[in-house]
N, C-alpha and C. Protein backbone atom coordinates (compact mmCIF):
# COMPACT_ATOMS: atom_id res chain seq x y z
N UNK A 1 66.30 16.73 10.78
CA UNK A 1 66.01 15.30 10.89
C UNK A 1 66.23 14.64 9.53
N UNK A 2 67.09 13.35 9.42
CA UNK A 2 67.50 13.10 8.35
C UNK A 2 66.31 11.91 8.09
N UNK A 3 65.90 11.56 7.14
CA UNK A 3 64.77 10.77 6.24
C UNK A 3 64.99 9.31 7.17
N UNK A 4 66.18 8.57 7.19
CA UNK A 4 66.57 7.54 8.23
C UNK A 4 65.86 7.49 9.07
N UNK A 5 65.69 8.70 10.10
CA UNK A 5 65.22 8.78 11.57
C UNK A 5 63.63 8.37 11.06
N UNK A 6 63.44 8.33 10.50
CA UNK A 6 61.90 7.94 10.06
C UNK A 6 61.35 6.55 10.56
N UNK A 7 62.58 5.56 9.92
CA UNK A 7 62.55 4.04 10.44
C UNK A 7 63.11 3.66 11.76
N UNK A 8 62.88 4.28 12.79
CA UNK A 8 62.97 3.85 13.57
C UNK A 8 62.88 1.96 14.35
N UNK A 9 63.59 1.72 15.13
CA UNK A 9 63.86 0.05 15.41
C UNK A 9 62.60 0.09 15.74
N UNK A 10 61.39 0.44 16.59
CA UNK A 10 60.34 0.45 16.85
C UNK A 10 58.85 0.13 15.46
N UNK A 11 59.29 1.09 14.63
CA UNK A 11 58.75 1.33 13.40
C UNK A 11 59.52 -0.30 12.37
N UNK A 12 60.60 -0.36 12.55
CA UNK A 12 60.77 -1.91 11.64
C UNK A 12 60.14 -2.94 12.60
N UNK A 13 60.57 -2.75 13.77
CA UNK A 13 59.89 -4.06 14.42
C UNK A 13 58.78 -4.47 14.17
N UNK A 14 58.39 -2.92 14.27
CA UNK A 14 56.47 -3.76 13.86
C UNK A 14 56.22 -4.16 12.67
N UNK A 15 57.00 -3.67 11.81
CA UNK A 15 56.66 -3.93 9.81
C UNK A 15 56.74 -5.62 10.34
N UNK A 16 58.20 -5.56 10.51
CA UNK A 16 58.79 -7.25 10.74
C UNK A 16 57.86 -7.91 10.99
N UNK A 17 57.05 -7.24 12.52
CA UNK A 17 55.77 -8.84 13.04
C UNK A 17 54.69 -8.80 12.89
N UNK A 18 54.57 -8.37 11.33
CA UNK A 18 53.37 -7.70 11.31
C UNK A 18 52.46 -8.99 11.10
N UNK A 19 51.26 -9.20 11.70
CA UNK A 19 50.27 -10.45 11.20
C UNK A 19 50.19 -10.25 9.50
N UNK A 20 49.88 -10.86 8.60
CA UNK A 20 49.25 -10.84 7.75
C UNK A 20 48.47 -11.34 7.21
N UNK A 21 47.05 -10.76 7.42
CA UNK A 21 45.81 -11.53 7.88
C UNK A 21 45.15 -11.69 5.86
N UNK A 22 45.04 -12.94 5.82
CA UNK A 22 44.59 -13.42 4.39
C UNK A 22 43.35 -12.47 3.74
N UNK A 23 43.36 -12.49 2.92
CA UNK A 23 42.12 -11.73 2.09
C UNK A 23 40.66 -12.72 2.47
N UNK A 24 40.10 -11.93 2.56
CA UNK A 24 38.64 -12.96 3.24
C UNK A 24 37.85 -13.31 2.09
N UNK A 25 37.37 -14.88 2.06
CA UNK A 25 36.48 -14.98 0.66
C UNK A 25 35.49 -14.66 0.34
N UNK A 26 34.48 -13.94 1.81
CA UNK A 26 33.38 -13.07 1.59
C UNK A 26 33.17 -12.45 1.91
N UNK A 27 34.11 -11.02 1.50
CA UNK A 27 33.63 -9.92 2.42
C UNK A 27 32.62 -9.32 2.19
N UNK A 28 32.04 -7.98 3.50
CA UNK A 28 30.91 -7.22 2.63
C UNK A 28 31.23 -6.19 1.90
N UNK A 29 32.76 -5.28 1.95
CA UNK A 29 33.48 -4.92 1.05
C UNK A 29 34.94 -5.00 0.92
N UNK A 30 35.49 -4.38 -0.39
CA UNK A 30 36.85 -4.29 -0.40
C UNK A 30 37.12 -3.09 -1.07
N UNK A 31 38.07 -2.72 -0.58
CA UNK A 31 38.58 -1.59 -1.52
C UNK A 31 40.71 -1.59 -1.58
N UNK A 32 40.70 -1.00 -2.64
CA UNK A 32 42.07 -0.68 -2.82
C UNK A 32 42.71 0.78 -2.77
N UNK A 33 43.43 1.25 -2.34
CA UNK A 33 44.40 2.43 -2.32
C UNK A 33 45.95 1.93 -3.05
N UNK A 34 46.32 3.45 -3.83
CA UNK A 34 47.72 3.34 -4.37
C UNK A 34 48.37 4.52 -3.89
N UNK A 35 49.52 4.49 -3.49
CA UNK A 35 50.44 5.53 -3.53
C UNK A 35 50.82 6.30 -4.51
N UNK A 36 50.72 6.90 -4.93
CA UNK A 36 50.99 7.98 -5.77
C UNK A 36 52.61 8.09 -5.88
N UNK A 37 52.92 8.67 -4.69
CA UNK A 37 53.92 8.99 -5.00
C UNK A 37 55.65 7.92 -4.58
N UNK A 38 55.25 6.66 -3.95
CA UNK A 38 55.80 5.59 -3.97
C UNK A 38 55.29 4.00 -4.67
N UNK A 39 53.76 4.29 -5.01
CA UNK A 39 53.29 2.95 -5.25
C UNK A 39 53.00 2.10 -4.68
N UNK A 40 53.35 2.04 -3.34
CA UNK A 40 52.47 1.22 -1.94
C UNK A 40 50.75 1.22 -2.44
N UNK A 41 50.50 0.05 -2.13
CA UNK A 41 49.34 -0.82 -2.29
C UNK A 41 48.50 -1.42 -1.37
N UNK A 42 47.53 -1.55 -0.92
CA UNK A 42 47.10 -1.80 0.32
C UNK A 42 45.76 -2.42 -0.45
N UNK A 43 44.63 -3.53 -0.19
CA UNK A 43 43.73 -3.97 -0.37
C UNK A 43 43.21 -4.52 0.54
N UNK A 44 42.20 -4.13 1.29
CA UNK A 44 41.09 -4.67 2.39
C UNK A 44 40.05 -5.39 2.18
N UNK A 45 39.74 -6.27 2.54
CA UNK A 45 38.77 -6.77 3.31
C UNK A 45 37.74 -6.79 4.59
N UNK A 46 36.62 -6.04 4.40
CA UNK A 46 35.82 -6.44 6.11
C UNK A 46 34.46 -6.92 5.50
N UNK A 47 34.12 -6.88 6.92
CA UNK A 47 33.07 -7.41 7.19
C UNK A 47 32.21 -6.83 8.16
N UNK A 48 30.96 -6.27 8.67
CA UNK A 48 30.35 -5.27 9.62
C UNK A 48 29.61 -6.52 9.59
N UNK A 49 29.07 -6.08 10.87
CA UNK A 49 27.63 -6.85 11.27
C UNK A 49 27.38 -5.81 13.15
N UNK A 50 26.06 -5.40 12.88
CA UNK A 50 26.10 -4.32 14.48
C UNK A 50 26.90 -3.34 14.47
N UNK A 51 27.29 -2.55 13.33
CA UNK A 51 28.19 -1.60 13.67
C UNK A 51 29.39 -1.76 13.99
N UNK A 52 30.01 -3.21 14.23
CA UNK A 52 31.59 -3.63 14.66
C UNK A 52 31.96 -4.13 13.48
N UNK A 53 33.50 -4.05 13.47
CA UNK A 53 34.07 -4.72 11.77
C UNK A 53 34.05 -5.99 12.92
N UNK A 54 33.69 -7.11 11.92
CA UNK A 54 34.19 -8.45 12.86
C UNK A 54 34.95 -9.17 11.82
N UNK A 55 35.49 -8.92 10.73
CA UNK A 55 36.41 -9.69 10.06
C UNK A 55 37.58 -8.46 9.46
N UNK A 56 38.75 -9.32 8.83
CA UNK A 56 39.22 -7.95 8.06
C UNK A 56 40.61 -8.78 7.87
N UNK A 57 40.84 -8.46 6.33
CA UNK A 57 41.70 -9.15 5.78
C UNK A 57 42.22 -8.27 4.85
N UNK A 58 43.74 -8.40 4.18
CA UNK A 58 44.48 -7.65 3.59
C UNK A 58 45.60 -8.09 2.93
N UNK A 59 45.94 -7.36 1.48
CA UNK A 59 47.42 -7.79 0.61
C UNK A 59 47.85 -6.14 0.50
N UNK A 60 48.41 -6.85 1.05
CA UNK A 60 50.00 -5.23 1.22
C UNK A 60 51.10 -5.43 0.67
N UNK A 61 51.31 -4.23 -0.54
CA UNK A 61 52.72 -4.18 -0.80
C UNK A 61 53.58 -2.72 -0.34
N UNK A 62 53.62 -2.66 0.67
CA UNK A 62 54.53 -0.96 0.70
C UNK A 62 55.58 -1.24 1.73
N UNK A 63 55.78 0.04 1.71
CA UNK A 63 57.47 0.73 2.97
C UNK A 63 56.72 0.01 3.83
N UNK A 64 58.17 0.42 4.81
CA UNK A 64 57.82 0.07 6.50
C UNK A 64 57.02 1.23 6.97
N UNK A 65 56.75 2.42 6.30
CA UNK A 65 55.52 2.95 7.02
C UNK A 65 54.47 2.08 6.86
N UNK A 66 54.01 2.07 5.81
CA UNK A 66 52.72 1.67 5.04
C UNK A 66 52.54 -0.05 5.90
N UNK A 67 53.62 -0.45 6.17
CA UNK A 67 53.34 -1.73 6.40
C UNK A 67 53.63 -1.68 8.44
N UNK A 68 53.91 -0.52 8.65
CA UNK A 68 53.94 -0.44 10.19
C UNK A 68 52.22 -0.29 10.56
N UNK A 69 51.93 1.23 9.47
CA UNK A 69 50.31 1.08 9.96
C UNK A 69 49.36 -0.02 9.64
N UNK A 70 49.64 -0.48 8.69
CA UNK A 70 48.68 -2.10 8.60
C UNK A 70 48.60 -2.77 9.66
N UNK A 71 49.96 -2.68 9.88
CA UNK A 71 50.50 -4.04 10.74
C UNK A 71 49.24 -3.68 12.18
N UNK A 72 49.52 -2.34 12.61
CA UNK A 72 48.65 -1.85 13.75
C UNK A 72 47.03 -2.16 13.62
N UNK A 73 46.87 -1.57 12.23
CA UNK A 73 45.06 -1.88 12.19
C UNK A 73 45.13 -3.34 11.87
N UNK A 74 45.37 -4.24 11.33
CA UNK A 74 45.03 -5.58 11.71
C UNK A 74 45.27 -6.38 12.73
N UNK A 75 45.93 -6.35 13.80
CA UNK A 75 46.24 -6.75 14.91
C UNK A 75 44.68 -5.91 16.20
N UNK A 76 44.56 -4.69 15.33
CA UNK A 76 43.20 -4.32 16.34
C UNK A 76 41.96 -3.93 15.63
N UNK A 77 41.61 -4.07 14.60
CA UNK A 77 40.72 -3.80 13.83
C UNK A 77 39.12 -4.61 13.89
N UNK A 78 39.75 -5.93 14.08
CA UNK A 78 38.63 -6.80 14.76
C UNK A 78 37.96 -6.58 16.18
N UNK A 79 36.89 -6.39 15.91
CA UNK A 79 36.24 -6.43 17.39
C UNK A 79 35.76 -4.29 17.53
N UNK A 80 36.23 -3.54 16.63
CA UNK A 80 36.50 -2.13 17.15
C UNK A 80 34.88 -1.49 15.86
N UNK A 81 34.08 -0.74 16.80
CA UNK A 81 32.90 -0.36 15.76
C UNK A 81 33.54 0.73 15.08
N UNK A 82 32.83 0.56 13.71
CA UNK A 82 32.68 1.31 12.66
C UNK A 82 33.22 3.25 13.32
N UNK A 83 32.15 3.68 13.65
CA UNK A 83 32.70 4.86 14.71
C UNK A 83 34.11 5.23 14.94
N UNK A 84 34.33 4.26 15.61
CA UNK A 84 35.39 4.38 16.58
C UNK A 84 36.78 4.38 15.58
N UNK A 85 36.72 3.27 14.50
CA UNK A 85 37.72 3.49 13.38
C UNK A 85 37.50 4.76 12.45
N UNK A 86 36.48 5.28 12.78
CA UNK A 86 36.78 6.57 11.59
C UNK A 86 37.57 7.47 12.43
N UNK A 87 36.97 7.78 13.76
CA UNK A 87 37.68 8.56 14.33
C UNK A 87 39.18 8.34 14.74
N UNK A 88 39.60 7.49 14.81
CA UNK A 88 40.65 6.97 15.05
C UNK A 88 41.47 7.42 13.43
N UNK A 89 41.16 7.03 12.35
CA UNK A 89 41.63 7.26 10.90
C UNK A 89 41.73 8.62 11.26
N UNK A 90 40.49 9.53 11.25
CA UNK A 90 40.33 11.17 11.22
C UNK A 90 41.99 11.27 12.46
N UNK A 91 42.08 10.84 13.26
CA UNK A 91 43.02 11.57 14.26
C UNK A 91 44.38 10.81 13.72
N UNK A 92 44.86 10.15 13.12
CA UNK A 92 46.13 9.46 12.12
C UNK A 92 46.03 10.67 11.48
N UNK A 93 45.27 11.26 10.85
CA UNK A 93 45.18 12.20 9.30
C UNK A 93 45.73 13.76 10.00
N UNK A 94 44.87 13.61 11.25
CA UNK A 94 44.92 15.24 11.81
C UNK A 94 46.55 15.20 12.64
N UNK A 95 47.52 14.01 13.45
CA UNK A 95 48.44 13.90 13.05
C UNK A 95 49.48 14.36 12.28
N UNK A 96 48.90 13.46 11.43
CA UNK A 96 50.20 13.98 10.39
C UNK A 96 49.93 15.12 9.74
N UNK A 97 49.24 15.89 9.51
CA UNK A 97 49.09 17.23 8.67
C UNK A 97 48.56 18.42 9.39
N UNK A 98 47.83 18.14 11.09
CA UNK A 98 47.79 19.09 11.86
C UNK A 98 48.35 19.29 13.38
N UNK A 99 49.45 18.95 13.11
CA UNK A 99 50.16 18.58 14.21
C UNK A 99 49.10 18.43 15.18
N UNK A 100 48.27 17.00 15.25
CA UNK A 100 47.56 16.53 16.02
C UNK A 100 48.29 15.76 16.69
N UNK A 101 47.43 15.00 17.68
CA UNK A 101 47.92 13.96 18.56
C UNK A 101 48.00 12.86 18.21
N UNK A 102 48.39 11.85 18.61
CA UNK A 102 48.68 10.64 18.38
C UNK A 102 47.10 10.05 19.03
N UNK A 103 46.92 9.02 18.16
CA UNK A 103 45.52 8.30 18.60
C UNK A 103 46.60 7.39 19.95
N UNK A 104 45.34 6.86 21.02
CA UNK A 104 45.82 5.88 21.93
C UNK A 104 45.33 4.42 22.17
N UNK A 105 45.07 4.64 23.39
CA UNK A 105 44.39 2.88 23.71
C UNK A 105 45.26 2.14 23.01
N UNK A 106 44.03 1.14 22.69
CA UNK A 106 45.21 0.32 21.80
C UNK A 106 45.30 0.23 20.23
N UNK A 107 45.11 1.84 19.91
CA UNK A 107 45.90 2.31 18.54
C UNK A 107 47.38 3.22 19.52
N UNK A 108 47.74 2.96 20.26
CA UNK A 108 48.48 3.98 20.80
C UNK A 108 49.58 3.60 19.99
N UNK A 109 50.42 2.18 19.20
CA UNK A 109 51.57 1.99 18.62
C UNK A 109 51.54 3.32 17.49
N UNK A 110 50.42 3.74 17.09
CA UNK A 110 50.38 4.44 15.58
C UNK A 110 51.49 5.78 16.49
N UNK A 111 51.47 5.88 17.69
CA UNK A 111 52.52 7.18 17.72
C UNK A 111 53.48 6.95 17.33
N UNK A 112 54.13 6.16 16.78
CA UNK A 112 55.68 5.94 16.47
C UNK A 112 56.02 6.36 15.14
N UNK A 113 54.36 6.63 14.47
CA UNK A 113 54.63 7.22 12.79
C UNK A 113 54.43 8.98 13.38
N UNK A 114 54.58 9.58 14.17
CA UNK A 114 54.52 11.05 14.38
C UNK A 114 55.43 11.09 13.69
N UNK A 115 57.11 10.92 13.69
CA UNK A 115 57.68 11.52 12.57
C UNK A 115 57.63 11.96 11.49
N UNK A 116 56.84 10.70 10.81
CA UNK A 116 56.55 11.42 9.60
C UNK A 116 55.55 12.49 9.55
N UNK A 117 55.17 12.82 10.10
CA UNK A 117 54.70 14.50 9.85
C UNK A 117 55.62 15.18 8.88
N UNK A 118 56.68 15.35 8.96
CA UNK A 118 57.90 16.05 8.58
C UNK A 118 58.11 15.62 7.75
N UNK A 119 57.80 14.87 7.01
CA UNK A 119 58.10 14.49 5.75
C UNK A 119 56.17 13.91 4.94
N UNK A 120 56.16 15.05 4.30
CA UNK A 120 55.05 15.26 3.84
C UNK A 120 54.82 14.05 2.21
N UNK A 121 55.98 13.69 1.73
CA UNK A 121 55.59 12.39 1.12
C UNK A 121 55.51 11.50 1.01
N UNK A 122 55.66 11.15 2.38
CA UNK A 122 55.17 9.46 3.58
C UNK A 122 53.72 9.43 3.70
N UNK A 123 53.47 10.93 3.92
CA UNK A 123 52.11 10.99 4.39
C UNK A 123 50.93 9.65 3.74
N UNK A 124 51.03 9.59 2.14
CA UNK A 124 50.01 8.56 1.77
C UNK A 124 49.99 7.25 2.12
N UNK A 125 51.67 7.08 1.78
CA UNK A 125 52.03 5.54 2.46
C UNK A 125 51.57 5.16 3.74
N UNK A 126 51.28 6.19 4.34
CA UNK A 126 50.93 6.27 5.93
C UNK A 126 49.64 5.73 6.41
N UNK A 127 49.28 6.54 5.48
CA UNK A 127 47.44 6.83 5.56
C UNK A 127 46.87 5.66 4.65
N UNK A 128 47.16 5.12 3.79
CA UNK A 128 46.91 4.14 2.74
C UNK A 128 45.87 3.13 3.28
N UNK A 129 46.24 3.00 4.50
CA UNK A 129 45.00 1.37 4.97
C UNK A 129 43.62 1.99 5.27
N UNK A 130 44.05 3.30 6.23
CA UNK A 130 42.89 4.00 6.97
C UNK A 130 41.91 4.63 5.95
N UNK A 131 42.70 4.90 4.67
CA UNK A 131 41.71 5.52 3.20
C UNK A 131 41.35 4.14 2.99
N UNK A 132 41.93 2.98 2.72
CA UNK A 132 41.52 1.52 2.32
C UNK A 132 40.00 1.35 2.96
N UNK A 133 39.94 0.89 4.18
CA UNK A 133 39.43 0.91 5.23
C UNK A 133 38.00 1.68 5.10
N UNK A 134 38.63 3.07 5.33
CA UNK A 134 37.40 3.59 5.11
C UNK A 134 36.21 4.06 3.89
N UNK A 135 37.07 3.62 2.94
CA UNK A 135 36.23 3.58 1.27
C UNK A 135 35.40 2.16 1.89
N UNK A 136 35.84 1.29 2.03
CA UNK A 136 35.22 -0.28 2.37
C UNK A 136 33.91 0.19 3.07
N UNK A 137 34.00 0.95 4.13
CA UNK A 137 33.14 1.42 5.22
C UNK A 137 31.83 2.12 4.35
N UNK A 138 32.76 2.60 3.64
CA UNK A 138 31.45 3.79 2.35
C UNK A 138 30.54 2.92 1.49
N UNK A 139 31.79 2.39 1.01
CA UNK A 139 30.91 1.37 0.09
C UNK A 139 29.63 0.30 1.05
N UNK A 140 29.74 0.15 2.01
CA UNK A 140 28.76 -1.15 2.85
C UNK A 140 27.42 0.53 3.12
N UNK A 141 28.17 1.52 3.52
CA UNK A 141 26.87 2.13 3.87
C UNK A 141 26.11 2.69 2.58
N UNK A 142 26.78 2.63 1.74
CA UNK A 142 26.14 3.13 0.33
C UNK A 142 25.49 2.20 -0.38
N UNK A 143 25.68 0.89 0.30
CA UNK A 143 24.81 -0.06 -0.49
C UNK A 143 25.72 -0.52 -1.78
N UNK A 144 26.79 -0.39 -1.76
CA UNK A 144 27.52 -1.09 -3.09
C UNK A 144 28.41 -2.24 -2.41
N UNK A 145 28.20 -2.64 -1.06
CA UNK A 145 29.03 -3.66 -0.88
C UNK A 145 28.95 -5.39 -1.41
N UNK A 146 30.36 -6.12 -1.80
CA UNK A 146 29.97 -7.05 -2.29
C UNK A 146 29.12 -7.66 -2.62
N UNK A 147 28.26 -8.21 -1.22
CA UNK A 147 27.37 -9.14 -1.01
C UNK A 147 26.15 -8.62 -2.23
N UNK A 148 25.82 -7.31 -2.64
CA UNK A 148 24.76 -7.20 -2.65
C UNK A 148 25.13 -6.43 -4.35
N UNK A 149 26.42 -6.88 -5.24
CA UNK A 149 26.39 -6.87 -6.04
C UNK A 149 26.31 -8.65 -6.68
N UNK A 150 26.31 -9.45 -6.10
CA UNK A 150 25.50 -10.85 -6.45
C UNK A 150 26.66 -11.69 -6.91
């Protein structure tokens, strides 16, 4: 499989329409991820209230991986509890590095990054929002989120 087959028309389409939902002016956290080994950038925004993210905002600079999976968690990220996005992250991760399954419902677009499995230095670009994401998640349960540094 040549590196090409990676970007699939499916995989640009979505970079292409991807929403890009503004950075929020109060979240309850944010966090940033870097690529290492391309430099893709990802910065989140949410917001919890009941265990559901109900806001969530983001500045992305990466590939059409990095910006295919954004594109997916902000289009469904709102409205989905805390829970349900880790496990969903955990099964993206187990994916690509244990030839797991593809998450579904309506994370089911994320199957279109199975390829990159096979190419093991996509992997971060890949994963970049769902590490974003879920540091944000750490930080609100650890008590270091925005709000409550003043």
């Amino acid at each position: 499989m040549d590196i090409g087959d990676l970007y699939s028309e499916k995989i640009l389409e979505l970079a292409a329409n991807a929403v890009q939902p503004p950075r929020l002016a109060a979240p309850d956290a944010s966090a940033r991820k870097v690529s290492r080994v391309c430099g893709s950038l990802v910065e989140v925004d949410i917001v919890v209230r009941d265990g559901v993210i109900t806001e969530y905002g983001h500045h992305l600079s990466a590939c059409a991986l990095g910006q295919t999976s954004a594109a997916v968690v902000a289009r469904e990220i709102v409205g989905t509890p805390v829970g349900e996005f880790r496990r969903m992250s955990n099964q993206m991760r187990a994916m690509l590095k244990e030839d797991g399954a593809p998450p579904d419902g309506k994370w089911a677009d994320l199957a279109y990054l199975e390829p990159v499995r096979d190419y093991k230095a996509r992997h971060g670009s890949t994963l970049l929002v769902f590490e974003a994401v879920v540091e944000a998640l750490e930080k609100i349960e650890s008590g270091q989120a925005v709000a409550s540094q003043g």
